[in-house]
N, C-alpha and C. Protein backbone atom coordinates (compact mmCIF):
# COMPACT_ATOMS: atom_id res chain seq x y z
N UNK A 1 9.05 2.06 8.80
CA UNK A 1 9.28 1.11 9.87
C UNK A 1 8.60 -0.20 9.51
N UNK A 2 9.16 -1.53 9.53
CA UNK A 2 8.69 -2.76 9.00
C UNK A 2 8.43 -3.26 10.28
N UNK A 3 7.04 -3.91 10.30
CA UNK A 3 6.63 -4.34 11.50
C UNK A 3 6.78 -5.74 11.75
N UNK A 4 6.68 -6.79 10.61
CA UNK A 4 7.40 -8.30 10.79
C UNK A 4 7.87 -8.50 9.67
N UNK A 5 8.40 -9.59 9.09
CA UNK A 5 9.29 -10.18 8.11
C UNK A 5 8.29 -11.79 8.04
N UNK A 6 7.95 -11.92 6.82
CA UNK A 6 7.50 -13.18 6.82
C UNK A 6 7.78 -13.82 5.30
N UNK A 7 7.73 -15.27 5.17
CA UNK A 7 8.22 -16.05 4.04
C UNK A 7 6.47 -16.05 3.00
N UNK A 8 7.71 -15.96 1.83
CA UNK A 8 6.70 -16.25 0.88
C UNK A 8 5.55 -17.11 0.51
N UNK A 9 5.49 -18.20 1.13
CA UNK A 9 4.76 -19.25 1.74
C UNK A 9 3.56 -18.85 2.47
N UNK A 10 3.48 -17.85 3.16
CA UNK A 10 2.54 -17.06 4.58
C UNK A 10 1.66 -16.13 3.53
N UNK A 11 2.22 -16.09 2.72
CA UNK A 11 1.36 -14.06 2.38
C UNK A 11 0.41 -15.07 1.44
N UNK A 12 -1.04 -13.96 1.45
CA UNK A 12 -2.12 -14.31 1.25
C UNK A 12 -3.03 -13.26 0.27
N UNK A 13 -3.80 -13.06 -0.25
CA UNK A 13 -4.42 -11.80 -0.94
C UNK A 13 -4.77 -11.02 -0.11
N UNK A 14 -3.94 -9.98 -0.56
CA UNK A 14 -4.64 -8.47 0.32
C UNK A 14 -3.22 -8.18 1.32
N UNK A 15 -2.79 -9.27 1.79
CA UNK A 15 -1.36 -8.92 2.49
C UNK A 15 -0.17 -8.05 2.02
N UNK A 16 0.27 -6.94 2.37
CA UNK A 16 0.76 -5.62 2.18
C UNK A 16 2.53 -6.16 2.58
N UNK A 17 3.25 -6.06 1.54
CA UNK A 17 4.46 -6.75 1.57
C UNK A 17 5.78 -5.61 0.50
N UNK A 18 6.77 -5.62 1.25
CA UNK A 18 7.92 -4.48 0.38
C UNK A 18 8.42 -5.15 -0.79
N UNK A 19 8.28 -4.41 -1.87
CA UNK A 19 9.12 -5.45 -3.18
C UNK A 19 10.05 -4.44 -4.04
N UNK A 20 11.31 -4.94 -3.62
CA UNK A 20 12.10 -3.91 -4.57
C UNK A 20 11.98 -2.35 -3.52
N UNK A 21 11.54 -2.26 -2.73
CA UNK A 21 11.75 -1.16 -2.03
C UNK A 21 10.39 -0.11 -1.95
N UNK A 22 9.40 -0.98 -2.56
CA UNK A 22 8.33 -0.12 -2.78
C UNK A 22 6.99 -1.22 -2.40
N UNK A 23 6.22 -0.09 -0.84
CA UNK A 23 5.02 -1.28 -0.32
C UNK A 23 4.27 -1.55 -1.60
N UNK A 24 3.82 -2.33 -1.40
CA UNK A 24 2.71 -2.73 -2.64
C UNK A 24 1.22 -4.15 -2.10
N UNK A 25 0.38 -4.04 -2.63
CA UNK A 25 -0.78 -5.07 -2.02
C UNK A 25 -0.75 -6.30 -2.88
N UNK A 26 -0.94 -7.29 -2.36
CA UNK A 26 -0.57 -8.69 -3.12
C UNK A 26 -2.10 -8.81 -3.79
N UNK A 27 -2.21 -9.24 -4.91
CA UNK A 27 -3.47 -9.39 -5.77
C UNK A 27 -3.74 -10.61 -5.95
N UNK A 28 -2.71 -11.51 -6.25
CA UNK A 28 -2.59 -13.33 -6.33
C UNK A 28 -1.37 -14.34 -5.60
N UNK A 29 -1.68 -15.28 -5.67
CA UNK A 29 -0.23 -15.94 -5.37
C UNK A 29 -0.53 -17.30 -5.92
N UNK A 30 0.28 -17.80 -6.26
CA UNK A 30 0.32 -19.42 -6.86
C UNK A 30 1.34 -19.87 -6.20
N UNK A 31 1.60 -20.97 -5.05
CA UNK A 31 2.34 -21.68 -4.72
C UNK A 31 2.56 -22.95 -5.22
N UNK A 32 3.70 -23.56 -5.90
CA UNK A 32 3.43 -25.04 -6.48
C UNK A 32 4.09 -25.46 -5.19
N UNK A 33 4.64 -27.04 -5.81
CA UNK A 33 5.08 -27.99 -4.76
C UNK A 33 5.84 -28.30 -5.15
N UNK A 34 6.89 -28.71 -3.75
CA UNK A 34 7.98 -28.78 -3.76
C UNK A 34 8.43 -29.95 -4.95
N UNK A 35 9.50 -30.08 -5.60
CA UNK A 35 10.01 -31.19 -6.91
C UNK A 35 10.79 -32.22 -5.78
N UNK A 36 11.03 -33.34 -6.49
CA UNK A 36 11.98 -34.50 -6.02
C UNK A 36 12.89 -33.60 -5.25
N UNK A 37 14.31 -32.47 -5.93
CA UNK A 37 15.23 -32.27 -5.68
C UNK A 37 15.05 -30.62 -5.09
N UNK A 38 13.80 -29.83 -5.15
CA UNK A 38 13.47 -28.78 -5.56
C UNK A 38 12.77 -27.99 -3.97
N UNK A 39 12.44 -26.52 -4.69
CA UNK A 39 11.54 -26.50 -3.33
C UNK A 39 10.99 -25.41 -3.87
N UNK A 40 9.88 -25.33 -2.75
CA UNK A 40 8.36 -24.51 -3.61
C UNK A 40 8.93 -23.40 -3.92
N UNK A 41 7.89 -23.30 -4.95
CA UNK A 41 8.34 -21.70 -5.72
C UNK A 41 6.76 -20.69 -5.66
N UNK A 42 6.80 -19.49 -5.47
CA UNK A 42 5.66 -18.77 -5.37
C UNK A 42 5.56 -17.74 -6.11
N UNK A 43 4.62 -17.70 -7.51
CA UNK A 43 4.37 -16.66 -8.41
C UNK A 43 3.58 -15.23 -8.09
N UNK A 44 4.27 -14.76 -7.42
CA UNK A 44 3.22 -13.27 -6.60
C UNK A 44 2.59 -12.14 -7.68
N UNK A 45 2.01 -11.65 -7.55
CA UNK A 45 1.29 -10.47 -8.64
C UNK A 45 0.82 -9.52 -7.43
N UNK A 46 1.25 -8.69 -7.21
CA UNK A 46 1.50 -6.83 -6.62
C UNK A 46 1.06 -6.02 -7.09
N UNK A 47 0.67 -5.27 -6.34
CA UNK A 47 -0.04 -3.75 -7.08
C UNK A 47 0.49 -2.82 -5.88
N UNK A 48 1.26 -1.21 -6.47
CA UNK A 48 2.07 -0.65 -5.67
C UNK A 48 0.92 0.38 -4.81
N UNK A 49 0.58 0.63 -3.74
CA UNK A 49 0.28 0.98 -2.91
C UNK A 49 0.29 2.52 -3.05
N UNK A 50 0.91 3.18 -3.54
CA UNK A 50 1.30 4.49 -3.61
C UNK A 50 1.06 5.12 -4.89
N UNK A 51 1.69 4.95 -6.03
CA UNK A 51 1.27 4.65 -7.41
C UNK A 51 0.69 3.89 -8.32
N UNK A 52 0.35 2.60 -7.55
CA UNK A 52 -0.15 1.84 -8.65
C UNK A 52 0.19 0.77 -9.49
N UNK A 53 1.60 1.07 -9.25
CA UNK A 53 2.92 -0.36 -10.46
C UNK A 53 2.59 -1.53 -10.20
N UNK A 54 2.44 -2.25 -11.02
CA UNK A 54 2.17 -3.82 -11.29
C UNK A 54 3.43 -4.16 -11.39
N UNK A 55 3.45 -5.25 -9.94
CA UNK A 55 4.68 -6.56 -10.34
C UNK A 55 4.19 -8.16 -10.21
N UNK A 56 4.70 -8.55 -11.01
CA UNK A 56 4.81 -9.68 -11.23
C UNK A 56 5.93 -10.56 -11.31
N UNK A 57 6.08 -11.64 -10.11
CA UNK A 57 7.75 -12.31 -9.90
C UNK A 57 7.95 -13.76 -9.51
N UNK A 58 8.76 -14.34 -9.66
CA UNK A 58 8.31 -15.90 -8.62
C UNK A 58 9.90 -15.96 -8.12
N UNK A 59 9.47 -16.75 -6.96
CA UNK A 59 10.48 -16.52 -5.94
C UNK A 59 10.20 -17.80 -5.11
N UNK A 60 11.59 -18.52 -4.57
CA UNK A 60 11.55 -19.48 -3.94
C UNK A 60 10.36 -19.94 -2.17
N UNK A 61 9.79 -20.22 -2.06
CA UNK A 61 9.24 -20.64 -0.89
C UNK A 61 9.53 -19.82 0.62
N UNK A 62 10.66 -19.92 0.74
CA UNK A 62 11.41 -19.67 1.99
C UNK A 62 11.74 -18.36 1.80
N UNK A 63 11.51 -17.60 0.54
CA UNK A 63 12.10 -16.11 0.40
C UNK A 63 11.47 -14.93 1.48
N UNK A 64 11.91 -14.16 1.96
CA UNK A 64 11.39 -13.48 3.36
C UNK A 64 11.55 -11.92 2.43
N UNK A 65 10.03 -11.34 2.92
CA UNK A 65 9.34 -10.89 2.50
C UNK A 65 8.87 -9.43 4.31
N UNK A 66 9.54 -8.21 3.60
CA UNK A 66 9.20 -7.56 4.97
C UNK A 66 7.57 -6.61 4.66
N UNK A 67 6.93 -6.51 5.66
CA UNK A 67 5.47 -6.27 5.87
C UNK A 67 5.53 -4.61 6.39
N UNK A 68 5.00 -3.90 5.36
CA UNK A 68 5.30 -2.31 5.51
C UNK A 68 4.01 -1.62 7.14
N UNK A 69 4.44 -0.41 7.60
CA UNK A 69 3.41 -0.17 8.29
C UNK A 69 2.11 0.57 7.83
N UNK A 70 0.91 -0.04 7.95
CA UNK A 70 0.21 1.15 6.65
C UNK A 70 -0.93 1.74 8.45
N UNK A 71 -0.80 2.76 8.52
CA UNK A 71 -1.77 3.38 8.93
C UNK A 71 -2.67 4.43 8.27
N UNK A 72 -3.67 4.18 8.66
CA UNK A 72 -5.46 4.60 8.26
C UNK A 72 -6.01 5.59 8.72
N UNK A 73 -5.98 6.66 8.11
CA UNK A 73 -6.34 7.69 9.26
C UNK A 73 -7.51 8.56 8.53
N UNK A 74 -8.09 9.49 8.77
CA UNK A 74 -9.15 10.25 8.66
C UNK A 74 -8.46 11.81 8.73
N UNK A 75 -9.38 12.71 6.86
CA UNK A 75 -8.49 14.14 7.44
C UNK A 75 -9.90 14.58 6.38
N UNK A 76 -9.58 16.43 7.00
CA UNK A 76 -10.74 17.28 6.53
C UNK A 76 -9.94 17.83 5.33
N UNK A 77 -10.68 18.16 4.23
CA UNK A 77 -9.78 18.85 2.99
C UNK A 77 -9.90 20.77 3.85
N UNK A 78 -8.98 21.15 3.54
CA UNK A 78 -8.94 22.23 4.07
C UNK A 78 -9.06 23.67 2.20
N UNK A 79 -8.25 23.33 1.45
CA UNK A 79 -7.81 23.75 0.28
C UNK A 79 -7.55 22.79 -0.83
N UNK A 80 -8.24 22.92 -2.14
CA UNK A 80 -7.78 22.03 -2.81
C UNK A 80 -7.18 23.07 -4.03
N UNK A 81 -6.22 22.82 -4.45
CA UNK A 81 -5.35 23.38 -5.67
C UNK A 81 -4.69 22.31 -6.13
N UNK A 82 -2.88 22.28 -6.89
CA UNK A 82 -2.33 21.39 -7.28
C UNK A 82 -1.80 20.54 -6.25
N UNK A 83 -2.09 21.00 -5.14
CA UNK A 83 -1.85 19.19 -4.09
C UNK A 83 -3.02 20.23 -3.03
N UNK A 84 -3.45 19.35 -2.11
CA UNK A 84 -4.72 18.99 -1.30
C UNK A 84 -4.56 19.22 0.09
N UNK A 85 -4.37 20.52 0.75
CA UNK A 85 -3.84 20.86 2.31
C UNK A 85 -5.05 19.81 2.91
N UNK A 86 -4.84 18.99 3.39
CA UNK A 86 -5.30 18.64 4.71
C UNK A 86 -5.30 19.04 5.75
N UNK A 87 -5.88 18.64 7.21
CA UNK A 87 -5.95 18.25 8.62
C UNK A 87 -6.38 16.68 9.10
N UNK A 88 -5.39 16.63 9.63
CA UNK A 88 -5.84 15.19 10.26
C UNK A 88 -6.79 15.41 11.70
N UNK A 89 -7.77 14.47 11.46
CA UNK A 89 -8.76 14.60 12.53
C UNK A 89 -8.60 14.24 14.02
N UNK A 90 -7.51 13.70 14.25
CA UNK A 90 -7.21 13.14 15.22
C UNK A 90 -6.35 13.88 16.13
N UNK A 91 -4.86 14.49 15.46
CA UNK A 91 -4.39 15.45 15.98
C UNK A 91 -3.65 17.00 15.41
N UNK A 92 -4.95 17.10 14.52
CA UNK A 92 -4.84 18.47 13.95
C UNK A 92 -3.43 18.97 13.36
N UNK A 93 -3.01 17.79 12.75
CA UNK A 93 -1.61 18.19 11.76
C UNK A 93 -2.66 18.83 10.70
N UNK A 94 -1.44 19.69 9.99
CA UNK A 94 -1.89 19.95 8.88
C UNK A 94 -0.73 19.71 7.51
N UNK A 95 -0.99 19.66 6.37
CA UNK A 95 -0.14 18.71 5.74
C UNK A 95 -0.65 18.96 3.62
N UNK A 96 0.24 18.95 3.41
CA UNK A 96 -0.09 18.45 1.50
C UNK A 96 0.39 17.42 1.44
N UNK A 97 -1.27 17.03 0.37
CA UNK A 97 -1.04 15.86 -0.25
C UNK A 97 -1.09 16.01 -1.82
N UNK A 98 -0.53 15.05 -2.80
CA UNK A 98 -0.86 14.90 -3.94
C UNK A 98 -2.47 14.52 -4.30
N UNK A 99 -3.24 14.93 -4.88
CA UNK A 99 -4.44 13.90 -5.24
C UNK A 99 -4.73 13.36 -6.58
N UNK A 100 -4.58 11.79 -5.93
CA UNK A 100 -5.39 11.00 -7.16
C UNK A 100 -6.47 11.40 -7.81
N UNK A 101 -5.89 11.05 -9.60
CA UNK A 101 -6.48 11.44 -10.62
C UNK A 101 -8.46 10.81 -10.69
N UNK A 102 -8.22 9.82 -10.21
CA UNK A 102 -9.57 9.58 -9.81
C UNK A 102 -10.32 10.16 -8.48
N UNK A 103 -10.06 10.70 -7.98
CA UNK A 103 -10.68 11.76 -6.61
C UNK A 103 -10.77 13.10 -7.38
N UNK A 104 -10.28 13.84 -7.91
CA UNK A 104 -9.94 14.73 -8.22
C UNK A 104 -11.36 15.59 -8.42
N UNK A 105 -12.63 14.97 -9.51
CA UNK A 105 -13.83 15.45 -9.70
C UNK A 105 -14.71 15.78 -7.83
N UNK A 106 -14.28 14.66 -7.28
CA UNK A 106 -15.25 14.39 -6.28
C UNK A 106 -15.02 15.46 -5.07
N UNK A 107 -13.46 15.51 -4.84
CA UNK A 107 -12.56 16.26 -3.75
C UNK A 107 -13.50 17.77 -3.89
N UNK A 108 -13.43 17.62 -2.44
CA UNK A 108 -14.08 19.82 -2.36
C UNK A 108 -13.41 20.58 -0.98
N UNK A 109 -13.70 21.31 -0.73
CA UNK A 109 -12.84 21.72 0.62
C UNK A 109 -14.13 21.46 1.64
N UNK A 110 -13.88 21.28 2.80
CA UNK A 110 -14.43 20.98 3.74
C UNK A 110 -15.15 19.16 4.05
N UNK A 111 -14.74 18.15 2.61
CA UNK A 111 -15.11 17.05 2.85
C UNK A 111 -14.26 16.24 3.32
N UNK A 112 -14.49 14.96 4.16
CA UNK A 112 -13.27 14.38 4.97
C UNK A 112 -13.14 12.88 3.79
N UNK A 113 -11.85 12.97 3.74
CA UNK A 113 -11.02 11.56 3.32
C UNK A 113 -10.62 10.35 4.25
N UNK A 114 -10.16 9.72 3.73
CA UNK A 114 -9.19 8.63 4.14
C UNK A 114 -7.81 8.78 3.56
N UNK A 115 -6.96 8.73 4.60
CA UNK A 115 -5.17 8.98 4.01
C UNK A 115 -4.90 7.81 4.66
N UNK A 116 -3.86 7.21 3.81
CA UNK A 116 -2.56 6.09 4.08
C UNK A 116 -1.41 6.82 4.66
N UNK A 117 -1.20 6.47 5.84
CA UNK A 117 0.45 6.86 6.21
C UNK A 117 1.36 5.47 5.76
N UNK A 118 1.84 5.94 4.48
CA UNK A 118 2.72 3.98 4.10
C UNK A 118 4.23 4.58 4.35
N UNK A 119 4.85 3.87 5.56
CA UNK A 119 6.19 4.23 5.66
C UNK A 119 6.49 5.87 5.21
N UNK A 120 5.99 6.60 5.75
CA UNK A 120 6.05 7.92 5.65
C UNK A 120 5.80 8.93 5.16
N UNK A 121 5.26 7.88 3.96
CA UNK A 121 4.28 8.69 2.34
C UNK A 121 3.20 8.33 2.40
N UNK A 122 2.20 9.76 2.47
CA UNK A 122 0.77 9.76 2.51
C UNK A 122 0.28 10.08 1.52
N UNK A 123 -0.80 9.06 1.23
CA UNK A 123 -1.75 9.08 0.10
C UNK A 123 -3.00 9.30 0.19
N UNK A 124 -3.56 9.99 -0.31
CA UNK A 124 -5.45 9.54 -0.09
C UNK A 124 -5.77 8.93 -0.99
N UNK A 125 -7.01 7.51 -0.16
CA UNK A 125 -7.69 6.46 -0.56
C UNK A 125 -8.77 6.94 -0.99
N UNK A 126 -9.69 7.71 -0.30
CA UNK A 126 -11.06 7.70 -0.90
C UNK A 126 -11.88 8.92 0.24
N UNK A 127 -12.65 9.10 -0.55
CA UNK A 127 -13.42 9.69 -0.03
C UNK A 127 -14.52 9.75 0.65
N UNK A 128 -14.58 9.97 1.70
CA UNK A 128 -16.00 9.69 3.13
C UNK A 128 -17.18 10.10 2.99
């Protein structure tokens, strides 16, 4: 579910924006200025939210840009094997996740995370 639509012009570092179909977190932006005949152009650099993919693109000024929903939530590890049963703390779903290759040493059963709900795919961020 996309919660606003905004132009390339607006987004800022750290602003969470869909590219190619996949959320991703903005890392830079370079806006030049507009030419005699021309109009601004904005060099974005992305990092994918879910996996990780680096993009890098430039795109006219006025290009509209939709803003993914990321909710933040809190869960207890319940089981850890080749994906990571959770519970969410809030209303006791229970759920698999994949876990990142960097969590992986730290993860134990009974310690609580942080999960991303990004448009319907949950990830865990880190550990509490």
């Amino acid at each position: 579910m996309v919660l606003k639509i905004i132009d390339a012009t607006e987004i800022k570092n750290g602003t969470n924006i869909i590219v190619d179909g996949i959320p991703c977190t903005v890392r830079s932006i370079d806006i030049s200025k507009t030419g005699k005949h021309g109009h601004a152009k904005a060099r974005i650099e992305a990092i994918g939210i879910i996996k990780g993919q680096k993009k890098v693109f430039v795109v006219p000024g006025h290009e509209k840009f939709d803003v993914p929903l990321v909710e933040k939530r809190k869960a207890q590890i319940l089981s850890v094997g080749d994906k990571v049963n959770v519970m969410d703390l809030e209303n006791f779903e229970n759920f698999d996740i994949d876990c990142p290759e960097e969590l992986k040493g730290e993860i134990s059963e009974n310690s609580t995370v942080e999960y991303w709900n990004v448009e319907g795919e949950k990830v865990i961020k880190r550990k509490l």
